[in-house]
Protein backbone atom coordinates (compact mmCIF):
# COMPACT_ATOMS: atom_id res chain seq x y z
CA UNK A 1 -19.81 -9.86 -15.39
CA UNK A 2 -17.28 -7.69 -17.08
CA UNK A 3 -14.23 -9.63 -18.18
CA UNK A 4 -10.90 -8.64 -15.99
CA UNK A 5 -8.68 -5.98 -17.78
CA UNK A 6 -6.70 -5.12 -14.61
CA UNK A 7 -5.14 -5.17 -11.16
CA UNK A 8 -4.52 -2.11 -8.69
CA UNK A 9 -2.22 -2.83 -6.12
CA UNK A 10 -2.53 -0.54 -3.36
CA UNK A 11 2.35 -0.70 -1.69
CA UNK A 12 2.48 -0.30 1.68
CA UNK A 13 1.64 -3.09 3.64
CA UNK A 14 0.47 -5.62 0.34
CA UNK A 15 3.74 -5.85 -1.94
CA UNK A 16 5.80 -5.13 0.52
CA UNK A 17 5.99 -5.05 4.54
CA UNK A 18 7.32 -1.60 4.19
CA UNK A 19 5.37 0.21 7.87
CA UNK A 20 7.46 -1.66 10.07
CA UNK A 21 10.63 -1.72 9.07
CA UNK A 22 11.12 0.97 5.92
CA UNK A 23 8.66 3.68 6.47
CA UNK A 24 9.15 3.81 10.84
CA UNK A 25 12.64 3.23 10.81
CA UNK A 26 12.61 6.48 7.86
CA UNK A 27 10.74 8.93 9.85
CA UNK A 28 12.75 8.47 12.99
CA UNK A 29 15.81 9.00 11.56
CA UNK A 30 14.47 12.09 9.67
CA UNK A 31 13.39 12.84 13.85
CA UNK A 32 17.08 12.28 14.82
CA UNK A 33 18.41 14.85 12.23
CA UNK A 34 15.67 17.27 12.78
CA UNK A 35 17.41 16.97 16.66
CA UNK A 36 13.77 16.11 17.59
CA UNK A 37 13.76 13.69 20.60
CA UNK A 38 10.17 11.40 18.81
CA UNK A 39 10.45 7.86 18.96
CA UNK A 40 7.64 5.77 17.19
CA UNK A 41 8.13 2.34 18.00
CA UNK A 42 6.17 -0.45 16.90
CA UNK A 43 2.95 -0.22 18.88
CA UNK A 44 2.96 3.53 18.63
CA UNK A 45 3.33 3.16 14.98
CA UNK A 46 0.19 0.71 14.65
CA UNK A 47 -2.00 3.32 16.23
CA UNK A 48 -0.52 6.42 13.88
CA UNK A 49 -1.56 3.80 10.86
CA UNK A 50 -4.95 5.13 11.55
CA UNK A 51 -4.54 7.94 9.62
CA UNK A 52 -2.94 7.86 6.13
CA UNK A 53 -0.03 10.15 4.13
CA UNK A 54 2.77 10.54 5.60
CA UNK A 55 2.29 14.37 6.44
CA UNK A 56 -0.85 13.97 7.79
CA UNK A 57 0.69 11.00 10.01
CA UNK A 58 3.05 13.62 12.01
CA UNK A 59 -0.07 16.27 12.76
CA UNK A 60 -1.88 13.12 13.67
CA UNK A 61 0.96 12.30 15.90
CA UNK A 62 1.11 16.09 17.31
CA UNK A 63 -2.70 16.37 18.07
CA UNK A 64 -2.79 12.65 19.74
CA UNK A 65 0.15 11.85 21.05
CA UNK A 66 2.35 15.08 21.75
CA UNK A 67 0.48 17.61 21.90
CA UNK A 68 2.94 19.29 24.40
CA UNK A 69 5.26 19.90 21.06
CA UNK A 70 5.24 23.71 20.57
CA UNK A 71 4.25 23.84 16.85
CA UNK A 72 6.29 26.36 14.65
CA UNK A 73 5.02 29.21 13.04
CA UNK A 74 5.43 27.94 9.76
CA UNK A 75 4.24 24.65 10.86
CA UNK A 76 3.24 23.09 7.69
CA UNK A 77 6.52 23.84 5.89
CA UNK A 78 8.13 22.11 8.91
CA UNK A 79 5.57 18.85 8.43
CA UNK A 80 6.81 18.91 4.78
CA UNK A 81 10.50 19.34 5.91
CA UNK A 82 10.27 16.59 7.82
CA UNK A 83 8.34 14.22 5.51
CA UNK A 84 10.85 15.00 2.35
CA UNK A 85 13.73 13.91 4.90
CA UNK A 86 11.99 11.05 5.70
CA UNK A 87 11.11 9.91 2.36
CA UNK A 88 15.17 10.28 1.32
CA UNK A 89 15.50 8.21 4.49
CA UNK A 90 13.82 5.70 3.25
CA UNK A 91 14.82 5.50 -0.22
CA UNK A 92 18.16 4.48 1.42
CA UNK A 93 16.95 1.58 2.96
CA UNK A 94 15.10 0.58 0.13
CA UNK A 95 18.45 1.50 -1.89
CA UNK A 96 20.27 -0.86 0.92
CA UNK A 97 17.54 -3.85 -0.40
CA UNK A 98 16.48 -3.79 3.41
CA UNK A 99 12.88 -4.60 2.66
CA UNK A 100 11.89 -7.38 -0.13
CA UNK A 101 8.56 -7.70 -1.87
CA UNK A 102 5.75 -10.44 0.16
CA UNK A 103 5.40 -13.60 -1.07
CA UNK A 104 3.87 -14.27 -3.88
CA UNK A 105 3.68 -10.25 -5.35
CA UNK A 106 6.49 -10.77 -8.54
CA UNK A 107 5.48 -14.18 -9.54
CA UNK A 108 1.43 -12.50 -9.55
CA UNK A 109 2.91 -9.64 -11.31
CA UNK A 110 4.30 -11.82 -13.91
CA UNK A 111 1.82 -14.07 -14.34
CA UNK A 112 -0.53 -10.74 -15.40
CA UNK A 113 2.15 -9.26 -17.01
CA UNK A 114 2.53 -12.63 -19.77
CA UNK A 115 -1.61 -12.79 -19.82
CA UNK A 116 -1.35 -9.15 -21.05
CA UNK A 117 -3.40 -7.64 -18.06
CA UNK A 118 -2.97 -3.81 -17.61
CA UNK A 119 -1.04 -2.80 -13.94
CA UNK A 120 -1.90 0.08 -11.70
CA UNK A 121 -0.74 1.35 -8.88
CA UNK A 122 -3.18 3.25 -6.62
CA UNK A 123 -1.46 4.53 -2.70
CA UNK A 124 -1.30 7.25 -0.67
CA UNK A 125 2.38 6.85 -0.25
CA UNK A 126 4.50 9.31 -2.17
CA UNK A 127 5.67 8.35 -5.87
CA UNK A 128 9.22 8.56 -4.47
CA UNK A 129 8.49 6.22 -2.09
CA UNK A 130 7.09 3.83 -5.17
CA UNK A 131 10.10 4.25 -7.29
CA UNK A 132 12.52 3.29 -4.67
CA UNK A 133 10.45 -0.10 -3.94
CA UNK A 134 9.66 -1.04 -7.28
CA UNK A 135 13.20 -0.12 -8.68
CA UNK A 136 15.33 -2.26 -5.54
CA UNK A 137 12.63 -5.16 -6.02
CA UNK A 138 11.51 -5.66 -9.60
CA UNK A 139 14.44 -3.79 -11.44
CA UNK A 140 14.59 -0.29 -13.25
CA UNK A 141 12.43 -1.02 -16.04
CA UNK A 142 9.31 -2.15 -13.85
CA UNK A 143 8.15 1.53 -13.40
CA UNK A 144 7.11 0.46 -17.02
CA UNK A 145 5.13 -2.38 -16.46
CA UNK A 146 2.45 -0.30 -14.29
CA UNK A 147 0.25 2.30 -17.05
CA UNK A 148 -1.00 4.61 -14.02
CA UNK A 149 0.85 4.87 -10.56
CA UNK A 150 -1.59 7.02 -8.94
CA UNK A 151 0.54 8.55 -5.46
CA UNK A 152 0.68 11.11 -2.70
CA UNK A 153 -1.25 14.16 -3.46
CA UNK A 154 -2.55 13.51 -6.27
CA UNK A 155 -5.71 13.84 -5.18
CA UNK A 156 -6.31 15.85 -2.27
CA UNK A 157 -8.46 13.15 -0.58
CA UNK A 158 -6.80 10.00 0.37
CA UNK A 159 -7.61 6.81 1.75
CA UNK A 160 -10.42 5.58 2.88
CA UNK A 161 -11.68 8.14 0.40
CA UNK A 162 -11.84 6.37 -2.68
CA UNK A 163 -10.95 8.88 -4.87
CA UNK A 164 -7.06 7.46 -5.47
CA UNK A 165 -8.77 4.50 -6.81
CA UNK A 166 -11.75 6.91 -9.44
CA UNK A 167 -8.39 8.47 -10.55
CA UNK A 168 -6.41 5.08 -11.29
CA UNK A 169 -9.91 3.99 -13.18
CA UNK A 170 -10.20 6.81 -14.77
CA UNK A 171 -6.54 7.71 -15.92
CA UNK A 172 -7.21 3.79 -17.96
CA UNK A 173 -10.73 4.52 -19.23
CA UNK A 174 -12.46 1.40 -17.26
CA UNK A 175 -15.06 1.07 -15.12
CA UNK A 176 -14.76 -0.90 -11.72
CA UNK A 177 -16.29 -4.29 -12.71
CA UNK A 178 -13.12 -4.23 -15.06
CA UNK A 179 -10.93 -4.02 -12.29
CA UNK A 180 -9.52 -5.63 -9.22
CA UNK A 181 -7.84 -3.97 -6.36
CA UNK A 182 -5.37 -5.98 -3.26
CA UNK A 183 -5.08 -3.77 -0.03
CA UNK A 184 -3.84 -4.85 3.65
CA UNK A 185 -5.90 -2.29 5.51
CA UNK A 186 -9.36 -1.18 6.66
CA UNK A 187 -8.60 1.93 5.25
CA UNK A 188 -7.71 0.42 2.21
CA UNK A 189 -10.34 -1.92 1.89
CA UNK A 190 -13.21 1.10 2.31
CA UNK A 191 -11.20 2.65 -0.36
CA UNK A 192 -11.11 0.11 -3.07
CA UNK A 193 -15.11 -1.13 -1.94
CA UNK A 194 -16.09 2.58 -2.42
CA UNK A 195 -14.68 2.94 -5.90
CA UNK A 196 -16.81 0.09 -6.48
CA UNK A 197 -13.80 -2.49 -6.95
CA UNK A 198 -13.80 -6.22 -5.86
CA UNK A 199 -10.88 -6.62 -3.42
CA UNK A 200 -8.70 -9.26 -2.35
CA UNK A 201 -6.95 -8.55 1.15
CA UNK A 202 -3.36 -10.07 2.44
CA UNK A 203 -3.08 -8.74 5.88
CA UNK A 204 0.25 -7.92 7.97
CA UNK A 205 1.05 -7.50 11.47
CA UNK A 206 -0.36 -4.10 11.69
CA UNK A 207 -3.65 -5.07 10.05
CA UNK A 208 -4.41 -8.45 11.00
CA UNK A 209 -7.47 -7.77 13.55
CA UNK A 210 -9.09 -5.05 10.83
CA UNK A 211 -12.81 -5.36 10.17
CA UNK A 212 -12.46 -7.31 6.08
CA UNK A 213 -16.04 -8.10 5.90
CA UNK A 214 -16.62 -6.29 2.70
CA UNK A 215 -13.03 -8.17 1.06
CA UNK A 216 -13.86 -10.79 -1.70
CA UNK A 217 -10.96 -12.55 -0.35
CA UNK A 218 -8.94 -12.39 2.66
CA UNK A 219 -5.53 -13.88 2.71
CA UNK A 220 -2.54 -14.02 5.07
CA UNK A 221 -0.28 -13.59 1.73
CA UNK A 222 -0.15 -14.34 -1.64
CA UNK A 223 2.00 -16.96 -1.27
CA UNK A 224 3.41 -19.53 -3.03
CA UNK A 225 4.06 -23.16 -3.97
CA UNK A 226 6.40 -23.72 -1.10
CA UNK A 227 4.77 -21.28 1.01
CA UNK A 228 1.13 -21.97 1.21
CA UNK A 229 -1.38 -18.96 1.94
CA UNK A 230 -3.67 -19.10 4.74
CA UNK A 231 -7.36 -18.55 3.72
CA UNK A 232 -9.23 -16.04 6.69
CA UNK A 233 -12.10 -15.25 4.69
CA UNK A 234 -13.54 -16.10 1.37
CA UNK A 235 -13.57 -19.70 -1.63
CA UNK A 236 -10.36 -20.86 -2.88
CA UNK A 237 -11.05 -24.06 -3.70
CA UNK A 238 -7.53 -26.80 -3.30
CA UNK A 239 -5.51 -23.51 -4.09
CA UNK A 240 -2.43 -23.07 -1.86
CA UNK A 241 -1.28 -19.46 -3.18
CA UNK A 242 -2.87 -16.91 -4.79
CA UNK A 243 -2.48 -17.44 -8.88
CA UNK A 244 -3.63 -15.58 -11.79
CA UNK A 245 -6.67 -18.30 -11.69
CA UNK A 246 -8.09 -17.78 -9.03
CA UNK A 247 -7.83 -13.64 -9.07
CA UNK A 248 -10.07 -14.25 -12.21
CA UNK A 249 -12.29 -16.63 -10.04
CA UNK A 250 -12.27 -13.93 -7.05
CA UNK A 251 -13.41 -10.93 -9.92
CA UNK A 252 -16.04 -13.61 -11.58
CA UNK A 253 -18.08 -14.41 -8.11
């Protein structure tokens, strides 16, 4: 087995719990000052995860859920209008330090960071939307830390295509078995298993009853010391959180 030269960390959803209450709260204010009457509330929210990007999220919305909404004529500028609102939006509640990293994500981010393991960052969210959490949580400098943040549209397929993750790998000239990825989703998860990368899962409200049966490790967080991790799937041994160990355990099975 090839020995572990980094971790991809897929944002919304595994270091923070950003769906919820960052990136719902965003878009409906960016509804309110569009002077659009949409309301996604929790459960509707769940079911628009489904699909990811943000843009694709509101035609997903239109096609499913409203499809009584007259579309504009120049509809896909309008999707983007309303998506580049959304993501100031939430870069103001980010700004605010409304939404903190999970449990567990800065002490594993040290812990590689002192071992000398290369970062990545591999999402479909935009790499606004990246900046704003990693600046408010880890500090200005920690855009540094991560050698690729692969974002948005930079490739034209996103999740559960796993083509975000090929880019990350090959942006840092390895190959998968040199890798680890952490998702939260079923999208994520066929993702990071199709780019051929071993996976550890921490699920969240949204994702808790998603099929994991391809993860390496399923977890209800990282955790830590004082705030032990549930195990749902997978060998941890007597470990209560999720360490820089037992990652290199998880990659080495």
């Amino acid at each position: 087995m090839a020995k572990l030269e980094a971790l991809i960390f897929d944002v919304d959803g595994t270091l923070a719990d950003t769906e919820r209450d960052g990136h719902r709260v965003a878009f409906n204010m960016a509804f309110k000052q569009a002077g659009l009457d949409w309301d996604w509330d929790e459960a509707l929210y769940g079911e628009l995860l489904a699909v990811t990007g943000g843009k694709e999220r509101i035609k997903y919305y239109l096609d499913k859920f409203n499809t009584r909404f007259s579309k504009p004529t120049n509809f896909d500028d309008f999707v983007k209008g309303l998506h580049a609102s959304k993501t100031l939006f939430y870069t103001q509640l980010m700004a605010e330090g409304r939404i903190p990293l999970r449990a567990g994500v800065e002490r594993l981010i040290n812990e590689a960071r002192s071992e000398g393991l290369r970062l990545a960052i591999a999402t479909t969210t935009t790499p606004e939307n990246v900046t704003a959490l990693l600046t408010n949580t880890l500090g200005a400098d920690s855009l540094g830390w991560f050698e690729v943040i692969a974002a948005g549209d930079i490739v034209p397929a996103k999740k559960p295509a796993p083509d975000i993750f090929i880019w990350a790998l090959a942006q840092m000239n390895l190959k998968p078995e040199q890798a680890i990825a952490f998702e939260d989703s079923r999208n994520g998860i066929l993702s990071s298993k199709a780019a051929g990368l071993k996976t550890i899962i921490t699920i969240n409200g949204y994702t808790a009853n998603d099929d994991f049966s391809q993860a390496d490790l399923v977890l209800d967080k990282m955790g830590e010391w004082n705030d032990i991790f549930s195990v749902l799937a997978g060998e941890v041994g007597n470990r209560t959180y999720l360490d820089l160990n037992l990652v290199k355990q998880i990659h080495q099975f």
